[in-house]
Each structure stands twice: as structure tokens, then as C-alpha cells.
Protein backbone atom coordinates (compact mmCIF):
# COMPACT_ATOMS: atom_id res chain seq x y z
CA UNK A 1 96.82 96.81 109.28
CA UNK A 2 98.57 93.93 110.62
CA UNK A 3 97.86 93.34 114.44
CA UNK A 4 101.19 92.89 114.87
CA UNK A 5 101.53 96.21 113.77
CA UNK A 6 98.55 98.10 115.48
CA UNK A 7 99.39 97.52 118.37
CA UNK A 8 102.85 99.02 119.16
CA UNK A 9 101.63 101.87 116.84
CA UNK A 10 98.63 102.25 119.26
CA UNK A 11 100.78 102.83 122.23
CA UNK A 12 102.70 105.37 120.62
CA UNK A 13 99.82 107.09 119.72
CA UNK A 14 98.32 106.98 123.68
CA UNK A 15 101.88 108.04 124.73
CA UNK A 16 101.60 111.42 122.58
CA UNK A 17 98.14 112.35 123.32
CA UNK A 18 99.00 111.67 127.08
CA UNK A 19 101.85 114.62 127.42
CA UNK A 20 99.93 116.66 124.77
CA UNK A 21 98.48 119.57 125.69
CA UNK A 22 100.63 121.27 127.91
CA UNK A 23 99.79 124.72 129.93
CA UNK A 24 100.78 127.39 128.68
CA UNK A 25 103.74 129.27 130.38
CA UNK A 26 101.83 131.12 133.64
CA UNK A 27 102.49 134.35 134.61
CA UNK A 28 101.69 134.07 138.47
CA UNK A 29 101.22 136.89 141.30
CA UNK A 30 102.71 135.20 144.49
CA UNK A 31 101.76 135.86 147.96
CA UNK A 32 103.98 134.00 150.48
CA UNK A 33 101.22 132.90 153.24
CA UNK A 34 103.57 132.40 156.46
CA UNK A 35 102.08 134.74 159.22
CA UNK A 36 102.83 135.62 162.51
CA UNK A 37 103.39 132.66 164.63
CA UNK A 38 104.56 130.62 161.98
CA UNK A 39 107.91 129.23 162.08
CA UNK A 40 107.83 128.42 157.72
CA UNK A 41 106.64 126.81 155.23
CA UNK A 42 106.20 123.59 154.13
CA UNK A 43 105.89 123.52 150.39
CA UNK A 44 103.74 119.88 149.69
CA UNK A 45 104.33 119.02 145.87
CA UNK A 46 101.75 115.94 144.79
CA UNK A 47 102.60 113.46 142.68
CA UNK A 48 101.01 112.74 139.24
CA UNK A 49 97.75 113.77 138.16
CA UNK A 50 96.80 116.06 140.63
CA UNK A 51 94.72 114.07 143.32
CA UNK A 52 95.94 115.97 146.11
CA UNK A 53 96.44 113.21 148.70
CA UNK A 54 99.82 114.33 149.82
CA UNK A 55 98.90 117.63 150.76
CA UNK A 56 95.73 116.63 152.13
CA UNK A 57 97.44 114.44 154.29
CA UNK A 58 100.72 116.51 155.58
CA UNK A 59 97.76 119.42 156.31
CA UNK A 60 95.91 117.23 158.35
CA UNK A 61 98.88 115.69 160.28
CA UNK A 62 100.65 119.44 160.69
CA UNK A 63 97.60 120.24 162.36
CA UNK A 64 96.72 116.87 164.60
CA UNK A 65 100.85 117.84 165.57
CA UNK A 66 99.88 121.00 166.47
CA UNK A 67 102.94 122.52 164.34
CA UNK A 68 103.91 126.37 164.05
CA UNK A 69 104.13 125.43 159.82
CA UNK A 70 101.78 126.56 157.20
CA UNK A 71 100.92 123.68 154.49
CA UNK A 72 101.02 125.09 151.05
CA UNK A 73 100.11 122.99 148.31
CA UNK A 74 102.20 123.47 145.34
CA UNK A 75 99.94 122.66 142.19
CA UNK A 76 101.97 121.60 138.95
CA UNK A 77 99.80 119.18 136.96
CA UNK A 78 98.76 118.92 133.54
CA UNK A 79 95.51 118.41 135.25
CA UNK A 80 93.06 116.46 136.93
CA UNK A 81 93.78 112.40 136.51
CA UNK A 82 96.55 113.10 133.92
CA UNK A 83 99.28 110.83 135.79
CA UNK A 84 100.94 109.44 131.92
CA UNK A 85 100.96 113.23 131.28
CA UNK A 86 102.93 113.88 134.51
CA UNK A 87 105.09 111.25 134.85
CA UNK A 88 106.38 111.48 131.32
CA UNK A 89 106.93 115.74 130.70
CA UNK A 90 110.00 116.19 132.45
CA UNK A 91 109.76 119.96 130.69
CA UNK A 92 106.91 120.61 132.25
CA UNK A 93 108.37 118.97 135.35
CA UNK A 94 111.24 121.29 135.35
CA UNK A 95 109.18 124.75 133.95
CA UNK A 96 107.34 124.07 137.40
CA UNK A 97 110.16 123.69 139.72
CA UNK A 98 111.25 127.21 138.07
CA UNK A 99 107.85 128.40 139.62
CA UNK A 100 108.29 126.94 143.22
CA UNK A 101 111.80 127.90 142.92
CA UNK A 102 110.66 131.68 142.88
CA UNK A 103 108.01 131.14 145.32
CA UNK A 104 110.82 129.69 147.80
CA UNK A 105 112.70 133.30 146.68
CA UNK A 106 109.47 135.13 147.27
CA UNK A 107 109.02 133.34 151.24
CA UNK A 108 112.81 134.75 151.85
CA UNK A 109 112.17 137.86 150.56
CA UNK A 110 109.00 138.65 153.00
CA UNK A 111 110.63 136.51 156.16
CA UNK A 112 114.17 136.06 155.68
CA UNK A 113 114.22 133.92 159.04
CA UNK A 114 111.48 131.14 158.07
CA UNK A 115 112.04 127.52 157.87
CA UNK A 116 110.96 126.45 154.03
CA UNK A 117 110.61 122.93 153.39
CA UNK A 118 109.90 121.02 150.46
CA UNK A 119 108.11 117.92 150.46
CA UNK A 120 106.96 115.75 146.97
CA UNK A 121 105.65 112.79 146.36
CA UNK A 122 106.48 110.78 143.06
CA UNK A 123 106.56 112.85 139.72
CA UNK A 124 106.26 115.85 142.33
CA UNK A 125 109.77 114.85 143.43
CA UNK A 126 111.20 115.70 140.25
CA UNK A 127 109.50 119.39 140.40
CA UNK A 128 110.84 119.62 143.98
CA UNK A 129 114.24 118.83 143.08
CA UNK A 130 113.97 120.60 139.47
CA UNK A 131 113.47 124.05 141.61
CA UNK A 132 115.87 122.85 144.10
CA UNK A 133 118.37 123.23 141.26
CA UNK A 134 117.60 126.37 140.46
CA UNK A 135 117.76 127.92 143.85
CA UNK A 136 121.76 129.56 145.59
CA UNK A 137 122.99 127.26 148.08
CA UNK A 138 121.71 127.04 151.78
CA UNK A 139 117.93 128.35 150.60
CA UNK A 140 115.64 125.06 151.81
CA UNK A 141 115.93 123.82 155.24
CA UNK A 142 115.30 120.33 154.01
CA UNK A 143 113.62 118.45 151.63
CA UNK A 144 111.38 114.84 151.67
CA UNK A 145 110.97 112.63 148.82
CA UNK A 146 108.34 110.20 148.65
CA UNK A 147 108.28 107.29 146.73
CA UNK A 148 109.82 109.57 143.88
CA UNK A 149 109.42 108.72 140.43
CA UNK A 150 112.96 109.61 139.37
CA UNK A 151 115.50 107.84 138.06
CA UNK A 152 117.57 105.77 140.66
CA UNK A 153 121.37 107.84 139.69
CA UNK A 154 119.46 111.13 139.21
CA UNK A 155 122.46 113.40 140.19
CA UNK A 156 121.49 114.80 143.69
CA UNK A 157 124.47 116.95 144.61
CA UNK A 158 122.95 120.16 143.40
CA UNK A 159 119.61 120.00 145.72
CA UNK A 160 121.84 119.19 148.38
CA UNK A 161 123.99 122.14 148.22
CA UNK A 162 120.39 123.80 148.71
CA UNK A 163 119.30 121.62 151.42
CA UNK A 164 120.91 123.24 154.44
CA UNK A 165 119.88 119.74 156.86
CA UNK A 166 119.88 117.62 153.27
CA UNK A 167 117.48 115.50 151.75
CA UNK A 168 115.30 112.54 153.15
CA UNK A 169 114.08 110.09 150.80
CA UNK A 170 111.43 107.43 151.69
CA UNK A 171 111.27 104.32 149.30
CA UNK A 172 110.21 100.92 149.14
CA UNK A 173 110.73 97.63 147.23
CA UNK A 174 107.20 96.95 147.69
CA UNK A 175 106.21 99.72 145.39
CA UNK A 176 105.44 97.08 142.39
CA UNK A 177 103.33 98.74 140.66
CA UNK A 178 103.55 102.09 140.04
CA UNK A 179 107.14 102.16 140.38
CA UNK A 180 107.87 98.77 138.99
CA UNK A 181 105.91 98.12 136.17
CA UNK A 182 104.74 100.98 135.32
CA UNK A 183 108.00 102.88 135.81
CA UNK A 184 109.45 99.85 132.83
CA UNK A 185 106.80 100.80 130.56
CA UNK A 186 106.69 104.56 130.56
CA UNK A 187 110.43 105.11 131.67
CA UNK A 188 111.13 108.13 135.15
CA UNK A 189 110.31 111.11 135.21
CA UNK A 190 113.75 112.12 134.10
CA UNK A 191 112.95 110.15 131.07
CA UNK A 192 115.35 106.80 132.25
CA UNK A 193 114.43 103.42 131.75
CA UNK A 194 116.33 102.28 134.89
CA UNK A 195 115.22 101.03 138.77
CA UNK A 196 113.03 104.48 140.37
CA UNK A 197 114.48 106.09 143.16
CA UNK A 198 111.22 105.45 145.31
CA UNK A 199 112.08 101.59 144.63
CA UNK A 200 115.62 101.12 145.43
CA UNK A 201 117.41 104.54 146.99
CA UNK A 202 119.50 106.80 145.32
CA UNK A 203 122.94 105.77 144.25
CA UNK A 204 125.41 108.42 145.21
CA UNK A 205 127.23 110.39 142.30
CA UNK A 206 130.69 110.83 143.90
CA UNK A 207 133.42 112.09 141.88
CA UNK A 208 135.38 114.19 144.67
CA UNK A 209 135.61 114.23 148.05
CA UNK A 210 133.64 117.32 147.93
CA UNK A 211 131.03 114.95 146.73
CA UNK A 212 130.72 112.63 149.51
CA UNK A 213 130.55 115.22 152.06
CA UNK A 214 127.74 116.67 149.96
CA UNK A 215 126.02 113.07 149.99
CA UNK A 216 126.37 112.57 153.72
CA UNK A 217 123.49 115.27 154.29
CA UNK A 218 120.88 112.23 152.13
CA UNK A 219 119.78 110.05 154.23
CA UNK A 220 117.36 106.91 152.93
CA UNK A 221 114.82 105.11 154.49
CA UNK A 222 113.72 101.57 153.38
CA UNK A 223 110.26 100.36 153.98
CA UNK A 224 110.20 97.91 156.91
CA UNK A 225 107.54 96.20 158.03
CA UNK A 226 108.09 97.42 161.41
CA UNK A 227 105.92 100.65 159.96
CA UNK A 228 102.97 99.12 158.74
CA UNK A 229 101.33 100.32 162.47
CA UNK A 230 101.18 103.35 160.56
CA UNK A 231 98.95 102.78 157.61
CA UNK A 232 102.06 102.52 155.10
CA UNK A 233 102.76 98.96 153.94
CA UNK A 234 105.11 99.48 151.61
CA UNK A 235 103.06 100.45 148.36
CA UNK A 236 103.30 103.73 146.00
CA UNK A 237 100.96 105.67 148.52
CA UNK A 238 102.12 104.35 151.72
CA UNK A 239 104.60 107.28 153.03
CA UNK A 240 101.71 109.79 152.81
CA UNK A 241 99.34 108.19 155.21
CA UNK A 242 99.01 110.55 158.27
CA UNK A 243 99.82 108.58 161.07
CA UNK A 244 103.30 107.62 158.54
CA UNK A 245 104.01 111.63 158.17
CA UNK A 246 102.97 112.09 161.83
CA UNK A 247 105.78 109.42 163.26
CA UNK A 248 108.57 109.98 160.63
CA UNK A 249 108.19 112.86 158.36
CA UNK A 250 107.27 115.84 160.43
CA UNK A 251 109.86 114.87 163.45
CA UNK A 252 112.63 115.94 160.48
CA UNK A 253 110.59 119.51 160.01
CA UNK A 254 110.64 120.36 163.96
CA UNK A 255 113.26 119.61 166.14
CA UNK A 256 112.11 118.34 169.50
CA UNK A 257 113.07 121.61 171.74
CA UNK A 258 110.04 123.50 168.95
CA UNK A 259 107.02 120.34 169.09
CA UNK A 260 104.21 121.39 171.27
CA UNK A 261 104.00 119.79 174.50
């Protein structure tokens, strides 16, 4: 075979065995964990291929805080190390946010008066706002994207109806990598080839003035170098560092009358 044909043909063929494979449809018994004491739940959704570093990292800054919030890792990968897998199933993406959609319904059921938050990371953005989607208006207290992998004029006015405080979203020009290059060659999570969301910010989708009231509740945060104090210096893994969720993520999940003093 030509090389000039092998080649292209041998991407295609890593691209299919990548998102091959998928889990079966799960059929899950859910617990809500929030006990007494607790004001909620934070819901941490990693990104691709399961390394756990973002909800590593918000447990171990929830608890340096001293926070009334349980840390509940929300576990959607194709498995261990599979990030082409991830990043490129929006299915499975969206079957999972179906699943943390009902475990948000399960947490109201049991405590109708906890806080339920939902935090992702990259492709776990996509799952966060997938089950957003899903969920009746006014059922999350907020939600924090970081870095996500999704496509920079994803349509965000549904997750905001269910964001009662809105949506936060964390991104960075810096993010070269993951969410430049490799976001050109494999395409979003939402299966785009356009700029990530975690590079550039959402672009509002405002077709009424229903619509911008709806988009005042997002509010973005660039990278500036005014954070790199905190560990995050603008790369793909930057706004999970625990000193960066200590200073500006978990201030958003507890107002200052409820931080421990």
C-alpha cells in the first residue's frame, strides 16, 4: 500500500478502536451520601480517561477548607487511560450525564434542602452539562467547568435554566495542547472542529431577550498570570491544583456568612 495511503487509513483505524468498546448500559443502585452536618454535595466529574486528579484534588481542598460538603466522585469513563475514547463518544458522554442526572434527582429526593453542585473538568464538562440538560429548572445550585473540552458555541441556555446561581467556567489560552492541538485533530467532545470552550470562553447563544438574562448567570474567567501563586499556569490541568480550587473555586460553593472561621 502506498504510504501516502497508509497513513491516513492508519488514523482512522486508531480513531475506531479508541471509542470501541463501550460499557454496556448500567443498571446502578444509588445511595445519596450527604449526612448530617452536611450542607450538599459536590458532584466532581473528571475529565478523560479516568485519572482522578480533579476529584482528588477538590477532596483534599474541601477538607484543608474545612467545608460542610461531601466530595463525590462521579465516575463516567470508558476506563482507565482511555482519554481518545472519552473525548471523542459524545453518546457515551451524554448516556452518563443521564446517570448523574438521576443521582442529582436521587440527593433531592433524600434532602430536599441540600446544596448540589456540579463540578467537571474537560470531557467531564460535557457529562456535567449533558445531565444538566436533562434535569427541571432550578435543580443545581451551580455548576464549574474546567478547562472543558466542548465546543466553544455549545448552546448553554438549558444548564443554566438548571443552575439556580449559573455556571462558572475557567479557561485559558495557554491550554495548547490538549485543547489546541489536540482538540484540531480529534474535534470536542460535542464532536466540533471549532476553538474549545476551555481555550477561548463560551460565546453566548442569544436569540431573545429571555436569552441574555439566561446568559447573565455565566460568568468566565480567563487565565491571568496573576494566578500562577496558585500552582495553575495556564495549562490543561492548571484549574484543578488545590491551592487554585482553594482561592477561586470553592469561595463560589460557600458563601462567606457559611466558611469556617
Amino acid at each position: 500500500m502506498p504510504k501516502a495511503l497508509f497513513i491516513p487509513r492508519l488514523l482512522t483505524l486508531t480513531a475506531v478502536l479508541a471509542v470501541s468498546g463501550c460499557a454496556l448500559p448500567r443498571h446502578e443502585v444509588y445511595t445519596p451520601t450527604v449526612v448530617a452536618g452536611q450542607r450538599g454535595v459536590i458532584f466532581a466529574v473528571d475529565g478523560a480517561g479516568d485519572f482522578q486528579a480533579t476529584s482528588d484534588s477538590l477532596r483534599q481542598a474541601v477538607a484543608a477548607e474545612r467545608l460542610p460538603l461531601c466530595v463525590e466522585p462521579f465516575e463516567w469513563s470508558h476506563g482507565y487511560g482511555r482519554v481518545l475514547a472519552d473525548q471523542m463518544d459524545w453518546d457515551h458522554a451524554w448516556e452518563e450525564g443521564q446517570y448523574l442526572a438521576r443521582r442529582v434527582c436521587a440527593v433531592r429526593q433524600v434532602c430536599p434542602a441540600a446544596e448540589v453542585y456540579l463540578v467537571g473538568h474537560s470531557a467531564g464538562s460535557a457529562v456535567v452539562l449533558a445531565a444538566a440538560e436533562s434535569l427541571p429548572p432550578g435543580s443545581i445550585n451551580r455548576i464549574v467547568l474546567l478547562a472543558p473540552s466542548v465546543s466553544d458555541e455549545y448552546d448553554l441556555r438549558p444548564a443554566l435554566r438548571c443552575a439556580c446561581d449559573g455556571i462558572d467556567v475557567f479557561y485559558s489560552r495557554r491550554d495548547t495542547a490538549y485543547l489546541g492541538v489536540g482538540v484540531a485533530i480529534v474535534g470536542t467532545v460535542d464532536r466540533r472542529w471549532c476553538p474549545a470552550a476551555g481555550r477561548v470562553g463560551f460565546r453566548p447563544v442569544v436569540e431573545t431577550p429571555q436569552d441574555g438574562q439566561l446568559y447573565a448567570k455565566l460568568r468566565q474567567h480567563a487565565w491571568d498570570p496573576c494566578v500562577e501563586w496558585t500552582g495553575n499556569r495556564g495549562g490543561h490541568y492548571g484549574g484543578y491544583q488545590v491551592c487554585h480550587l482553594r482561592a477561586y473555586v470553592l469561595p463560589l460553593l460557600s458563601p462567606a456568612d457559611c466558611r469556617p472561621r
